[in-house]
Protein backbone atom coordinates (compact mmCIF):
# COMPACT_ATOMS: atom_id res chain seq x y z
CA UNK A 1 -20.61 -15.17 -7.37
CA UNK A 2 -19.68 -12.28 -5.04
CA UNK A 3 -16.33 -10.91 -4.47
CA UNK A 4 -14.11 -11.06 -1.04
CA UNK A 5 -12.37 -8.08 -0.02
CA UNK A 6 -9.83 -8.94 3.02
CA UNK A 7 -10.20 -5.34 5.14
CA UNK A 8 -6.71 -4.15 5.96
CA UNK A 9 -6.89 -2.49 9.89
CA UNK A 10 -5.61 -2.52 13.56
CA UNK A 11 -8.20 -4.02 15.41
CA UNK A 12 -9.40 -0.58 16.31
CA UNK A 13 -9.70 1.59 12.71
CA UNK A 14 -10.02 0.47 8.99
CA UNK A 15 -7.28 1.10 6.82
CA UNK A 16 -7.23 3.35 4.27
CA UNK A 17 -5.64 0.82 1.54
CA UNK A 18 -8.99 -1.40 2.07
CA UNK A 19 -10.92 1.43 0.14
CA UNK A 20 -8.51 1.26 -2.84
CA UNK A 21 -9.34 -2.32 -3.02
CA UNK A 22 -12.52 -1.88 -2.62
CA UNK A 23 -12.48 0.32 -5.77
CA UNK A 24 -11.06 -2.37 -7.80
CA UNK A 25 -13.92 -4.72 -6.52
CA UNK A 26 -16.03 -2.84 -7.83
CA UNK A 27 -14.73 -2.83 -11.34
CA UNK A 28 -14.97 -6.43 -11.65
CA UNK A 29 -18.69 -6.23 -10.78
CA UNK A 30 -21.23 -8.09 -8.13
CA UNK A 31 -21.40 -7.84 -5.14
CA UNK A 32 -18.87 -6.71 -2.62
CA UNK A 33 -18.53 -8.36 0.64
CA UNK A 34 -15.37 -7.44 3.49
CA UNK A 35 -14.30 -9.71 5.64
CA UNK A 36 -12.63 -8.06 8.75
CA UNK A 37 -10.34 -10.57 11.01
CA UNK A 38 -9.30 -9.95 14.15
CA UNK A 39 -9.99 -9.59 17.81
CA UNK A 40 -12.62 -7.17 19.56
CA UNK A 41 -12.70 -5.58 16.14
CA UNK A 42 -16.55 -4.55 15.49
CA UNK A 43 -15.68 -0.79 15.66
CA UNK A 44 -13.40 -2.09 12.38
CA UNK A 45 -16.53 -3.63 10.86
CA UNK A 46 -19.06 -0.66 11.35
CA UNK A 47 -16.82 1.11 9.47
CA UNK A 48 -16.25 -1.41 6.66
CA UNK A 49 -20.00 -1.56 6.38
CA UNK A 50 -20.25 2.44 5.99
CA UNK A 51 -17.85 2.43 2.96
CA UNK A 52 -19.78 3.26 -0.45
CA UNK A 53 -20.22 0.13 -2.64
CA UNK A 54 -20.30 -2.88 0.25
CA UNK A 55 -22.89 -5.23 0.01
CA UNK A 56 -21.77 -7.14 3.09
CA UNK A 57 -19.67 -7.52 6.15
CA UNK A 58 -18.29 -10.78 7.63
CA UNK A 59 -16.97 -10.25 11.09
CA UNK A 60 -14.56 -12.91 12.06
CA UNK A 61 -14.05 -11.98 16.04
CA UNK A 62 -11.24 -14.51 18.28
CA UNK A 63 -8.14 -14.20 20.20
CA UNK A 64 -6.02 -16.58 17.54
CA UNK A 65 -6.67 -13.27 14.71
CA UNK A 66 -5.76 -10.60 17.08
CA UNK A 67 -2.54 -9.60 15.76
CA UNK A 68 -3.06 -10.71 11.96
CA UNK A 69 -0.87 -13.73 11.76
CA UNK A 70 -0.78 -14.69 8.40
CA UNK A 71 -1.43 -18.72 8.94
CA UNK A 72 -4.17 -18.32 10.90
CA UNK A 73 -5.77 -14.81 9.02
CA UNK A 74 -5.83 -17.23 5.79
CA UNK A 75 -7.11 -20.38 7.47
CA UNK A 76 -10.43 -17.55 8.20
CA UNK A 77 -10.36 -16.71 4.34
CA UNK A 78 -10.27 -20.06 3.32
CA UNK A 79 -12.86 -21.28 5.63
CA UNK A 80 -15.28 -18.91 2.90
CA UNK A 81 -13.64 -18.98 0.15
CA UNK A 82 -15.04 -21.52 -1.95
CA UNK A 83 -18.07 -18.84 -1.83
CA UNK A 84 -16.34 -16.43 -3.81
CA UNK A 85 -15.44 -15.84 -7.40
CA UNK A 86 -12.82 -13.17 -6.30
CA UNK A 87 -10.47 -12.74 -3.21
CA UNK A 88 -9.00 -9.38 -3.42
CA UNK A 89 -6.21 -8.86 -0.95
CA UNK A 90 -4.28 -4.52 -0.80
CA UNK A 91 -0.42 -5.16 -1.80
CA UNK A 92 0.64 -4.03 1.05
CA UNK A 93 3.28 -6.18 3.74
CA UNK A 94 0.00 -7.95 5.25
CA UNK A 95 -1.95 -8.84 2.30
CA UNK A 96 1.59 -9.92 0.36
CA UNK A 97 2.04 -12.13 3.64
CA UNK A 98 -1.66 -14.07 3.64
CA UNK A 99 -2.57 -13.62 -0.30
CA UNK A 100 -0.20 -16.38 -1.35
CA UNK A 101 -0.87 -18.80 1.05
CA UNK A 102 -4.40 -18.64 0.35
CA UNK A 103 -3.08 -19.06 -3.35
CA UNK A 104 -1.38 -21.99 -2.63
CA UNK A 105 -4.19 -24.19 -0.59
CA UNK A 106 -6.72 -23.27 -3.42
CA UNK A 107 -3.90 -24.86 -5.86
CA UNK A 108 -4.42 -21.39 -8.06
CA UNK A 109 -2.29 -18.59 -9.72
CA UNK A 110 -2.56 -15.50 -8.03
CA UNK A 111 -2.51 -12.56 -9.78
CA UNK A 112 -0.25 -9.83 -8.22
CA UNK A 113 -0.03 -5.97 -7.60
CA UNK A 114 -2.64 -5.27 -10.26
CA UNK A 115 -2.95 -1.75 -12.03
CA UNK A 116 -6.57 -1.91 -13.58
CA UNK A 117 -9.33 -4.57 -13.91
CA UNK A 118 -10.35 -5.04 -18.18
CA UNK A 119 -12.82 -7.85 -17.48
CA UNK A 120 -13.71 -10.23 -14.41
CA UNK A 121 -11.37 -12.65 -15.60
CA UNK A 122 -8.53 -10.21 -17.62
CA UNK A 123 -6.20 -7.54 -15.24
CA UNK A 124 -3.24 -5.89 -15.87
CA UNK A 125 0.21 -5.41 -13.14
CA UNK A 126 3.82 -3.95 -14.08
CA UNK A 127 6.78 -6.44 -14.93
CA UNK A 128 10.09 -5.49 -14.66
CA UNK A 129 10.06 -2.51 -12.17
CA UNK A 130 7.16 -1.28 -13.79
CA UNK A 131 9.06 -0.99 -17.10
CA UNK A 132 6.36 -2.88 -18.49
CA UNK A 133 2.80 -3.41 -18.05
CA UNK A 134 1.37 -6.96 -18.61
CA UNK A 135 -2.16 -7.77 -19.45
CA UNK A 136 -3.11 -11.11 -17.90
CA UNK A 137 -6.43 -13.59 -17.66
CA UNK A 138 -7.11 -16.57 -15.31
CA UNK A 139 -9.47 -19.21 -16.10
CA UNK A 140 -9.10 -20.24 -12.21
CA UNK A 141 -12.24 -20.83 -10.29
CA UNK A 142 -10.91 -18.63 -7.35
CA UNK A 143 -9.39 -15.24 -8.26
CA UNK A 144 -6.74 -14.33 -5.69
CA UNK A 145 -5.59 -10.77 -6.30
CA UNK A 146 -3.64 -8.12 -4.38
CA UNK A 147 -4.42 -4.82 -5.28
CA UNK A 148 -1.40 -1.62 -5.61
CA UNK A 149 -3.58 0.66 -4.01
CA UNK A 150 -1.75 3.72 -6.03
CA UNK A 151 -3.41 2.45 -9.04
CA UNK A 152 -6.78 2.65 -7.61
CA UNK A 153 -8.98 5.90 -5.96
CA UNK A 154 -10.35 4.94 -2.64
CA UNK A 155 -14.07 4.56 -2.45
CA UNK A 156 -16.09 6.93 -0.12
CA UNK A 157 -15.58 5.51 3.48
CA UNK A 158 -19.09 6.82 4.26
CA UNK A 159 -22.36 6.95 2.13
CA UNK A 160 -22.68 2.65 2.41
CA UNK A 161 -25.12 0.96 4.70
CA UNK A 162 -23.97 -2.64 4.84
CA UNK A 163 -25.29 -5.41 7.42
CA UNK A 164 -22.57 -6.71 9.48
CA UNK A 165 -22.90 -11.16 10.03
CA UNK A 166 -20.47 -12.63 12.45
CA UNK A 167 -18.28 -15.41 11.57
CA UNK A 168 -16.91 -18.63 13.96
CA UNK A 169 -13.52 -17.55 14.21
CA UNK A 170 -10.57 -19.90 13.77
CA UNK A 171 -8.65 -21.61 15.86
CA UNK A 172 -4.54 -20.76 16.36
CA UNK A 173 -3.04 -22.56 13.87
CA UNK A 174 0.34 -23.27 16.07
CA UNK A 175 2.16 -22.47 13.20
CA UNK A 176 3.33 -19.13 14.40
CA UNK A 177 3.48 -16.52 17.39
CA UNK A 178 3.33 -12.87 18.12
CA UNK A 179 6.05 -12.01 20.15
CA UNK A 180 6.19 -8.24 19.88
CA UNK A 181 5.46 -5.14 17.60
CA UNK A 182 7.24 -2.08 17.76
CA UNK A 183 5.23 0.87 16.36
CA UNK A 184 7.59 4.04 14.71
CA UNK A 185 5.49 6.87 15.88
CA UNK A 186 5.39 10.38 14.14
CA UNK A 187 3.62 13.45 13.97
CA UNK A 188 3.86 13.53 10.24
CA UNK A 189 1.55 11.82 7.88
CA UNK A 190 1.59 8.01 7.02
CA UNK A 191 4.00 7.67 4.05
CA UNK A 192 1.95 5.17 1.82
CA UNK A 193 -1.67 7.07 2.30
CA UNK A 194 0.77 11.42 2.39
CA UNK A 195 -0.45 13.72 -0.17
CA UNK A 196 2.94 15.05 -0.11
CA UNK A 197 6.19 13.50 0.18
CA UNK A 198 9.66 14.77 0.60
CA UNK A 199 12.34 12.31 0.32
CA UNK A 200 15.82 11.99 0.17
CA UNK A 201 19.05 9.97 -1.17
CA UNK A 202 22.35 9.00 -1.12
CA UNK A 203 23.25 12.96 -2.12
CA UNK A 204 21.98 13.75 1.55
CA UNK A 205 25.78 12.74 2.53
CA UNK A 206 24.79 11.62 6.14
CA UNK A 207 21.79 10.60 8.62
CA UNK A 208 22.66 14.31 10.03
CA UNK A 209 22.48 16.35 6.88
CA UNK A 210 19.29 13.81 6.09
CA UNK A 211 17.40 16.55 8.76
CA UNK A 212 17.95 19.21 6.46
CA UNK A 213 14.69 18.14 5.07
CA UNK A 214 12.30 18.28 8.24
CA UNK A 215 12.07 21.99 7.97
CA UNK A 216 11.20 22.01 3.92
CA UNK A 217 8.79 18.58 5.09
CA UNK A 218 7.20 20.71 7.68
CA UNK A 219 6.29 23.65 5.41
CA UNK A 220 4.95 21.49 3.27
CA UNK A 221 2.95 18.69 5.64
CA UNK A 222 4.51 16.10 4.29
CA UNK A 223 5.66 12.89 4.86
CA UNK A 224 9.56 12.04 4.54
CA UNK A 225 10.67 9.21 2.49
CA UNK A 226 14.17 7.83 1.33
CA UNK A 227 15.93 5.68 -1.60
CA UNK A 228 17.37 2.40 -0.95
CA UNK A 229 20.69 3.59 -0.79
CA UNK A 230 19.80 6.46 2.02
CA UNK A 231 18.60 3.53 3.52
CA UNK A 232 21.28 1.17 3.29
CA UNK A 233 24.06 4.00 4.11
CA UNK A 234 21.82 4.22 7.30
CA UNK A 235 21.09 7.93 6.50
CA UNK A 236 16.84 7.02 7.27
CA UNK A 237 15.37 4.43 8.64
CA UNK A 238 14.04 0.95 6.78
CA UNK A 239 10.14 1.90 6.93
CA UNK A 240 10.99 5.08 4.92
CA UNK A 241 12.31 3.83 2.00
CA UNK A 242 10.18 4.07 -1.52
CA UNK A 243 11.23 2.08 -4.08
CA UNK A 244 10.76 -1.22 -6.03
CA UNK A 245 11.31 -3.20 -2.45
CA UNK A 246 10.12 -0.21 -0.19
CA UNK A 247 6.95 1.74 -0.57
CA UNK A 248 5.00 2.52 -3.34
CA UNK A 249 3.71 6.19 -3.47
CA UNK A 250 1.43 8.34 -5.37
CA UNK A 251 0.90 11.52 -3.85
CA UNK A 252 -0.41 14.60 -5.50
CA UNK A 253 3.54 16.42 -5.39
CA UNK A 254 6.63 14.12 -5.20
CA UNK A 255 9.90 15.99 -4.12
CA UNK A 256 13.13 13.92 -4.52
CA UNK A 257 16.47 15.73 -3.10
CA UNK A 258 19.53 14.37 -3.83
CA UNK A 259 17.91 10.87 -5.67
CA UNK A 260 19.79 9.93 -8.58
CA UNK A 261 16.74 7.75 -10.19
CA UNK A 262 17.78 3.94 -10.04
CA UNK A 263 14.81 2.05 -11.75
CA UNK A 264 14.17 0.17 -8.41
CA UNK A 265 13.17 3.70 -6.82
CA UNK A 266 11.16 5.17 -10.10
CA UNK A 267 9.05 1.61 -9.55
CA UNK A 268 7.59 3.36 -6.22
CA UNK A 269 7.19 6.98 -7.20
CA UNK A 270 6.45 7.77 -10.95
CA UNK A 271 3.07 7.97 -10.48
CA UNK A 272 3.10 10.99 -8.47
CA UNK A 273 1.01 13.57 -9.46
CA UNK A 274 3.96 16.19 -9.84
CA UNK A 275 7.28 14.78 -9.53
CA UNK A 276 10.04 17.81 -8.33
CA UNK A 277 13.71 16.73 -8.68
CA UNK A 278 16.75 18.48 -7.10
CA UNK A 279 19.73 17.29 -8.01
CA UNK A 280 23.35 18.52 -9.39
CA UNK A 281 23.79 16.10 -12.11
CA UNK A 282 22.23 17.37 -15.11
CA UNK A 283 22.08 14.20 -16.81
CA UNK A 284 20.63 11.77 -13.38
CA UNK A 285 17.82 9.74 -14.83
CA UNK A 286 15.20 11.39 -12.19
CA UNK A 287 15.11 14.02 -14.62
CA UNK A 288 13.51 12.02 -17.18
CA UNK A 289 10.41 11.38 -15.11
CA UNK A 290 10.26 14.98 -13.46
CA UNK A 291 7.53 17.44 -14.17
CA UNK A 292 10.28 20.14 -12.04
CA UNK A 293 13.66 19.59 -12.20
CA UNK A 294 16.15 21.66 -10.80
CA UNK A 295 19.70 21.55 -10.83
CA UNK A 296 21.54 22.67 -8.47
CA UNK A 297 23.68 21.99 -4.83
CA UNK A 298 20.48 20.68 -2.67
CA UNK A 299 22.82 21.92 0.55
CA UNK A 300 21.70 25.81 -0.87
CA UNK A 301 18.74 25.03 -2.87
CA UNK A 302 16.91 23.33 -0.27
CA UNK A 303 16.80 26.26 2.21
CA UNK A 304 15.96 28.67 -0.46
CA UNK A 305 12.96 26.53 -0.97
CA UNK A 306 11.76 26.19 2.83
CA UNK A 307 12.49 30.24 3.27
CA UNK A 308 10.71 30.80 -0.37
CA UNK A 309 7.56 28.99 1.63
């Protein structure tokens, strides 16, 4: 049977995380086929049908899938799903929202935040803040699966040459509404998809001294991220925050400034490529997963850095 990848997007671009999960389609084997949801959303499934490795679109075009409501986005899934062997879903806030609810109605386990596929039936995903890697297997009909897109590198999004079939679209489920979305805007890059992140913790002292690291963030076109408790002491905003219940991140460099190195925020970052620590306690735990570690007062080491660049 083929495999199900639910496409991640806006109604207007695909998502980058749909190309990680793409990837891990693709280890399973078969063929892969994307089903994009949503409203005036073609441009969405050209693009899905250009990605390397896709054997088939299904466009599922209506007003009641317009701004991804989870009840009615799985009602679409499960309309097909009893032709797939495999329903892969990215681990990101949407697919964590509609992946258990499709779960639930097909009365199967699903298998969560996976790190690698062994077999078509055999995956493995991190227990206990990642402390711990656990190999599991499902002998259920239906695979449901989100994917942690870190763990996976994004197929080509051009090179493929899929055809593109059109769907009935579901009805609104009454279940839910949309009653508003507001949209953080920057200039810098998305934090889940940067190649380079600068972020910052409860050592920042205050949401002032927290823009000490725009300048060092600009110099290095990054993205800025935080640590729970940056988060919580309202020194950065919510959608910043990497950690075991923020963001997970894996860029190519990693700088954390004033981040002690509680478990919960080593869950979302220790697969960096290069991890760079500044901190003045010698013995904080970021250290221990640091390719760089300096210590020293961040207040004078981080404008020696930005004027060093």
């Amino acid at each position: 049977m083929a495999i199900l990848v639910i496409a991640e997007h806006d109604n207007q671009q695909l998502k980058a995380a749909t190309l990680n999960a793409l990837a891990a389609a693709q280890k399973i084997g078969g063929d892969v086929h994307v089903l994009v949801a949503g409203n005036q959303a073609a441009g969405v499934a050209q693009a899905a049908a250009k990605a390397q490795g896709v054997n088939k679109v299904l466009l599922a075009d209506g007003p009641a899938l317009a701004d991804g409501l989870a009840e009615n986005v799985a009602a679409q899934v499960l309309a097909i799903a009893s032709s797939y062997s495999h329903i892969l879903f990215p681990a990101t806030a949407s697919g964590k929202n509609i992946a258990p609810r499709v779960a639930a109605k097909l009365d199967v386990a699903q298998l969560s935040d996976i790190l690698s596929v062994e077999s078509a039936d055999t995956f493995t995903r991190p227990i206990y803040a990642g402390n711990a890697v656990a190999t599991v297997q499902s002998s259920d009909a239906v695979k449901v699966i989100t994917v942690r897109t870190t763990a996976f590198d994004a197929v080509a999004a051009e090179g493929g040459s899929a055809a593109v079939e059109e769907l009935s679209a579901v009805a609104d489920s009454g279940r839910s509404s949309f009653v508003s979305r507001e949209v953080a805007k920057s200039d810098r890059p998305e934090l889940a998809g940067a190649g380079v992140v600068v972020s910052g913790g409860r050592g920042m002292g205050s949401a002032e001294n927290f823009k000490l690291l725009d300048g060092l963030a600009d110099k290095l076109g990054a993205a800025l991220g935080a640590s729970r408790a940056a988060v919580d002491a309202g020194y950065a905003p919510n959608d910043w925050q990497v950690g075991q219940t923020g963001k997970i991140v894996a860029p190519q460099l990693y700088v954390a400034v004033g981040i002690s190195g509680a478990i919960q925020h080593l869950a979302g970052m220790k697969d960096s490529k290069v991890i760079v620590a500044i901190n003045k306690d010698p013995e904080a735990p970021i250290f221990g997963v640091a390719d760089y570690g300096l210590v020293a007062d961040l207040f004078e080491a981080v404008p020696a850095l930005e004027k060093a660049l």
